[in-house]
Protein backbone atom coordinates (compact mmCIF):
# COMPACT_ATOMS: atom_id res chain seq x y z
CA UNK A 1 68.65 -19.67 175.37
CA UNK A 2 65.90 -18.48 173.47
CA UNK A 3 62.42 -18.92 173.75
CA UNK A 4 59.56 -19.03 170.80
CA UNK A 5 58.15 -15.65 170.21
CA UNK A 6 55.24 -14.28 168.21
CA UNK A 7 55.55 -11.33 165.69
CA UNK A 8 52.62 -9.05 164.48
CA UNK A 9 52.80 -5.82 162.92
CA UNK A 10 50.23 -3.03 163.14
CA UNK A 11 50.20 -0.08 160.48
CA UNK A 12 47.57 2.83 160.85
CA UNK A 13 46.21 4.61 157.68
CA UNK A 14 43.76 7.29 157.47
CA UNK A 15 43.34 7.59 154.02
CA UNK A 16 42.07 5.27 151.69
CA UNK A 17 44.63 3.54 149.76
CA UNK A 18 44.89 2.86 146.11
CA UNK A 19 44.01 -0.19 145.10
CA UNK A 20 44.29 -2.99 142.34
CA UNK A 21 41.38 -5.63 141.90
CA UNK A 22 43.09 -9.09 141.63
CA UNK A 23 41.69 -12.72 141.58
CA UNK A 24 38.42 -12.98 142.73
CA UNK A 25 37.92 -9.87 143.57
CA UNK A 26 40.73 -9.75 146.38
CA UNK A 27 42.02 -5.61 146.44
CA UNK A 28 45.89 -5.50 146.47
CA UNK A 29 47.49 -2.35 147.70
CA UNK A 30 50.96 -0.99 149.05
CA UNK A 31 51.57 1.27 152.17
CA UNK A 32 54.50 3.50 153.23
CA UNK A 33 55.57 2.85 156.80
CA UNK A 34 58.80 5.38 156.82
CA UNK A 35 60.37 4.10 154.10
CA UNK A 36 59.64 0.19 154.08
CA UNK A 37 57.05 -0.54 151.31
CA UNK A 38 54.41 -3.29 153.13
CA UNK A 39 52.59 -5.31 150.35
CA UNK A 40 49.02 -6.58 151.29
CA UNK A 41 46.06 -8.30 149.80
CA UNK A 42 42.56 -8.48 151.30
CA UNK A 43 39.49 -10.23 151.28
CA UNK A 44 36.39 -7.59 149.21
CA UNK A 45 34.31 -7.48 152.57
CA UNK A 46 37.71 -6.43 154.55
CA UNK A 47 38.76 -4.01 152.00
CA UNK A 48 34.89 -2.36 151.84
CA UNK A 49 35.47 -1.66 155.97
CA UNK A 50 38.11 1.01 154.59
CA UNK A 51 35.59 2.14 151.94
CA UNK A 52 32.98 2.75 154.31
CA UNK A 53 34.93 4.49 156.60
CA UNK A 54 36.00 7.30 153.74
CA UNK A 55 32.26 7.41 152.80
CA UNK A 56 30.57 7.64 155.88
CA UNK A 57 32.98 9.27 158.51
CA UNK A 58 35.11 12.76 157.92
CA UNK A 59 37.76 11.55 160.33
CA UNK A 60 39.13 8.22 160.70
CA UNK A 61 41.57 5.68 161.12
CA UNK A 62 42.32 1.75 160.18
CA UNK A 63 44.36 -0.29 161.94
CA UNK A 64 45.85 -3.44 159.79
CA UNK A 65 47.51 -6.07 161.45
CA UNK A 66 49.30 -9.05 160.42
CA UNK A 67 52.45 -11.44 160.10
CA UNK A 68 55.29 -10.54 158.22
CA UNK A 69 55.87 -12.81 155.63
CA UNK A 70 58.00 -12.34 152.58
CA UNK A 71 60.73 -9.89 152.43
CA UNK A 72 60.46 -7.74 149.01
CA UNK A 73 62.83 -5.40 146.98
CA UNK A 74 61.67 -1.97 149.36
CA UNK A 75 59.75 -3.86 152.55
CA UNK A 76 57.76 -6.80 152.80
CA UNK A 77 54.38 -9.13 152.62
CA UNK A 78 52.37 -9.07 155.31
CA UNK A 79 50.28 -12.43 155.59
CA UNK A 80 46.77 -12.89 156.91
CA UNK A 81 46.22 -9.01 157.06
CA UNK A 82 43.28 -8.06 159.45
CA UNK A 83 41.45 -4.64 159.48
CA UNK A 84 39.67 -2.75 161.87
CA UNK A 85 38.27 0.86 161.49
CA UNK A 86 37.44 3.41 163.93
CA UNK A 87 35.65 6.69 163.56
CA UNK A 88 37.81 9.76 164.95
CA UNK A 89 35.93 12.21 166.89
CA UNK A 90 37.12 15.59 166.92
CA UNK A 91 38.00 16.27 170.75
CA UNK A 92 35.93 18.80 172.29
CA UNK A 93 37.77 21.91 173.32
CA UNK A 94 38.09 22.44 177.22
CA UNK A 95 36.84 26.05 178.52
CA UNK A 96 38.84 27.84 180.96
């Protein structure tokens, strides 16, 4: 028997992705996750997070989470994508 389960995906970027400016400003963009091609589009203020982080940080990384919705030629949609950034520190070097 099975049981109901819940299914979220989480892709890391650290690079700023190419984007196209849709309806009402929404930014649509495609990642590479090893060969599947995941489709997203985001709300301006979500998209400017990644932005920012390029700008303002030299190291960093976004982690975008979602739903996977629609299956396309080369991946998939993924629904009600979510973004959160994080500045990378460089790790300090231990001394023998």
């Amino acid at each position: 028997m099975t049981i109901a389960a819940k299914m979220e995906v989480v892709l890391k970027i650290s690079e700023l992705p190419e984007a196209e400016t849709v309806e009402n400003g929404w930014q649509k963009f495609e990642l590479d996750a090893d060969g599947i091609i995941v489709s997203m589009t985001v709300k301006p203020k979500m998209f400017k997070k990644l932005t920012q982080a390029s700008e303002n940080y030299p190291q960093w990384v976004a982690a975008i989470g979602g739903k996977m919705g629609q299956s396309t030629e080369n991946g998939f949609i993924l629904e009600q994508p979510n973004i959160q950034v994080f500045e990378k520190k460089p790790k300090a070097e231990k001394s023998a």
